[in-house]
C-alpha atoms as a PDB file:
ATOM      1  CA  UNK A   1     -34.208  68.370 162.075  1.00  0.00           C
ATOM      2  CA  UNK A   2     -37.305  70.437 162.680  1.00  0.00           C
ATOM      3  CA  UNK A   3     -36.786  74.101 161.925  1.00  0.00           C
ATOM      4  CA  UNK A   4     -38.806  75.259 165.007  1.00  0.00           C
ATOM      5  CA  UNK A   5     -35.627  73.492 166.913  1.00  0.00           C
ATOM      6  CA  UNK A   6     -32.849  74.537 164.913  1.00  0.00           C
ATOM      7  CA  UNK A   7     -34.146  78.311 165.588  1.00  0.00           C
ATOM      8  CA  UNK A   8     -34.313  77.305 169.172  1.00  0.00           C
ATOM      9  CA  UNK A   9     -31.399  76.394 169.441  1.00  0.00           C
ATOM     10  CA  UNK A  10     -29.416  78.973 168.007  1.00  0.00           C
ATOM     11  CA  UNK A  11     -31.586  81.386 169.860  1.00  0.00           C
ATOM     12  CA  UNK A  12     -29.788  79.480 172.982  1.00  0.00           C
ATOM     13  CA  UNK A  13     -26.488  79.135 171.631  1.00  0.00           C
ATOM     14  CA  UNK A  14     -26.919  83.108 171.254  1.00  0.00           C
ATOM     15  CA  UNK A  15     -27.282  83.948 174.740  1.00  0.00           C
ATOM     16  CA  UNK A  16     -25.082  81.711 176.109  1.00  0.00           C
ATOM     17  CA  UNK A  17     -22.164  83.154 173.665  1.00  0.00           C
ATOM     18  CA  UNK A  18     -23.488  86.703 175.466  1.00  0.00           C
ATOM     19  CA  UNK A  19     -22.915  85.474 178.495  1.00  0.00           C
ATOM     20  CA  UNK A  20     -19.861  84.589 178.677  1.00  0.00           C
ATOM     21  CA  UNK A  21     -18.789  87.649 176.703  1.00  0.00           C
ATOM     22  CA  UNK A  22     -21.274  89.229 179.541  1.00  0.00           C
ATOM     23  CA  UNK A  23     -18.863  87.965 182.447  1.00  0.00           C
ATOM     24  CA  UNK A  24     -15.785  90.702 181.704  1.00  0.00           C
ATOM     25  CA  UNK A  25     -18.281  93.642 182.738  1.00  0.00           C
ATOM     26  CA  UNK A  26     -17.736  95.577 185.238  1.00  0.00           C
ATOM     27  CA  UNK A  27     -19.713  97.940 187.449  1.00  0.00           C
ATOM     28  CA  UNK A  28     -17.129 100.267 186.471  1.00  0.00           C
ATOM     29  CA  UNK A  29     -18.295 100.763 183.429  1.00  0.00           C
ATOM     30  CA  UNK A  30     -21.490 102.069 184.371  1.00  0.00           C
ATOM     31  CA  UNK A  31     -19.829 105.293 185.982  1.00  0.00           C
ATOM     32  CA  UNK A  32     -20.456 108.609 184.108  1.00  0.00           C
ATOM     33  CA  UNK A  33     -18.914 109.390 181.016  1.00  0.00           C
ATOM     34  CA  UNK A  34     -15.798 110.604 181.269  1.00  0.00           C
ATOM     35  CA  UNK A  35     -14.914 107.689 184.249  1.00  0.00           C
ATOM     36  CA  UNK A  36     -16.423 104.832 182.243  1.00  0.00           C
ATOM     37  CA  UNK A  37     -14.256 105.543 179.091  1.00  0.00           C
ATOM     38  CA  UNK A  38     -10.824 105.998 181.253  1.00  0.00           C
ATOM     39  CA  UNK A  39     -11.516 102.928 183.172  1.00  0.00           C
ATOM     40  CA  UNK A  40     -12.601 100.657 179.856  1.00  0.00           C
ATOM     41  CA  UNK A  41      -9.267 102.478 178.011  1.00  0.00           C
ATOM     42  CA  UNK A  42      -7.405 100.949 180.851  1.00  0.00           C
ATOM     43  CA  UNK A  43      -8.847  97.697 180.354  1.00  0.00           C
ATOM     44  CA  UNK A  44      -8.111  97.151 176.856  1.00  0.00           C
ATOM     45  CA  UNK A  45      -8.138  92.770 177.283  1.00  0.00           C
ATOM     46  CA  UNK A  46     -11.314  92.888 179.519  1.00  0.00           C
ATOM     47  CA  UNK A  47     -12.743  95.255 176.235  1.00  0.00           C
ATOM     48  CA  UNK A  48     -11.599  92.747 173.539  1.00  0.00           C
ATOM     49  CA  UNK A  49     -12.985  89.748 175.434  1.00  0.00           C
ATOM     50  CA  UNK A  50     -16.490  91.288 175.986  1.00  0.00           C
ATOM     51  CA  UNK A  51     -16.603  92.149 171.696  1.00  0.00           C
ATOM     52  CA  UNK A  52     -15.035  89.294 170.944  1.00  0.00           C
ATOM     53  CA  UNK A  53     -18.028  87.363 172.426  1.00  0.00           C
ATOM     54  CA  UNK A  54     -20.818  89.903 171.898  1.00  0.00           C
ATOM     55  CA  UNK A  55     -20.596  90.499 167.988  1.00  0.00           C
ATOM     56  CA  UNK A  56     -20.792  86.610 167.489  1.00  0.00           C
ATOM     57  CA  UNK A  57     -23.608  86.512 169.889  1.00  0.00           C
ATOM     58  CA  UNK A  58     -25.052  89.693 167.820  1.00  0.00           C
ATOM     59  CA  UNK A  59     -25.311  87.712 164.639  1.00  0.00           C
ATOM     60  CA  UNK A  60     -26.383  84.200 166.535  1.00  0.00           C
ATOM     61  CA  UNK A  61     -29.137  86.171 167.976  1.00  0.00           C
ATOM     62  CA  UNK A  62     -30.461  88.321 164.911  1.00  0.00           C
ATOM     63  CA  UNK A  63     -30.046  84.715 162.564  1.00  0.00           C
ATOM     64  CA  UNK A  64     -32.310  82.747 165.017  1.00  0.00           C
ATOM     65  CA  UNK A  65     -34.797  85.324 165.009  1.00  0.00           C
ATOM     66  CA  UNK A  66     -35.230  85.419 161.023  1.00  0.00           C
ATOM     67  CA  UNK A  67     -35.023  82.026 161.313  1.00  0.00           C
ATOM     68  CA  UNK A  68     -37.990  81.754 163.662  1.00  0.00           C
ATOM     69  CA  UNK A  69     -39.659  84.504 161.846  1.00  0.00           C
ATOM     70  CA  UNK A  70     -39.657  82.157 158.680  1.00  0.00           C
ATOM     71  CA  UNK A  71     -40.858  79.494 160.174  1.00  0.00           C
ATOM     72  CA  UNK A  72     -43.883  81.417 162.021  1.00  0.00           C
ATOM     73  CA  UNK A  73     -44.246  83.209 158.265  1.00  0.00           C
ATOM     74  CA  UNK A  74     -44.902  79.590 156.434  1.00  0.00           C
ATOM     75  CA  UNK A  75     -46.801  78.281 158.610  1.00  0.00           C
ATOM     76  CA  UNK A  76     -49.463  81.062 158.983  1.00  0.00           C
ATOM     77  CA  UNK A  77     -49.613  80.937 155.572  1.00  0.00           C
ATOM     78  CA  UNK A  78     -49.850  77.100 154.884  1.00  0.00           C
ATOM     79  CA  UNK A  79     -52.892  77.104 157.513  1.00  0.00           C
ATOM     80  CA  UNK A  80     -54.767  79.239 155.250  1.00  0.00           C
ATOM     81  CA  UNK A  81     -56.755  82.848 155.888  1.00  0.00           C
ATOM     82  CA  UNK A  82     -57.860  83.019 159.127  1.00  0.00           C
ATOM     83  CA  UNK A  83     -60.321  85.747 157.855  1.00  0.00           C
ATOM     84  CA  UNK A  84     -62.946  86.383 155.011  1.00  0.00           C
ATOM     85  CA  UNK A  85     -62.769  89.358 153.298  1.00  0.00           C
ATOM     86  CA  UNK A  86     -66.345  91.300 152.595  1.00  0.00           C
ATOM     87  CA  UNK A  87     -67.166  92.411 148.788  1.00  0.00           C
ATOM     88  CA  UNK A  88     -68.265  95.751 149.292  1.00  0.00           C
ATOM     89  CA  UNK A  89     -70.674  94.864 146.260  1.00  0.00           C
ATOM     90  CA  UNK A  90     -74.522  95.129 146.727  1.00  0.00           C
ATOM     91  CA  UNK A  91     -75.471  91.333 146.229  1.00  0.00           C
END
């Protein structure tokens, strides 16, 4: 399988694994301070679900991008310099 794909595809499998650890949030938790952490205390399932889904999708995320960043890496430098460097020199 092409490596271009398989970081692709992780990159996808990564946000959909957010997602659905994304669908336990609530608009409660964007009150101030104080509010936010009483009201996620309270919810200590809703909590558990959203890490439980958003460290995987952490890793699945930061592994697709090293991926792709290897594959962009080796082929830059298989195509060769894409400039000439000047000998400071006289000629």
């Amino acid at each position: 399988m092409d490596a271009h794909l398989v970081a692709g595809s992780t990159l996808v499998a990564g946000l959909v694994v957010f997602l659905v650890g994304a669908a336990g949030w609530r608009m409660a938790y964007e009150q101030p301070m104080v509010a936010a952490l009483r009201v996620i205390h309270a919810d200590r399932r809703r909590r558990t679900w959203i890490h439980a889904w958003m460290i995987p999708a952490m890793f699945l995320t930061t592994a697709a991008l090293a991926r792709w960043c290897c594959c962009w890496t080796t082929r830059r430098l298989a195509s060769g310099p894409r400039w000439r460097l000047r000998s400071t020199r006289p000629s």
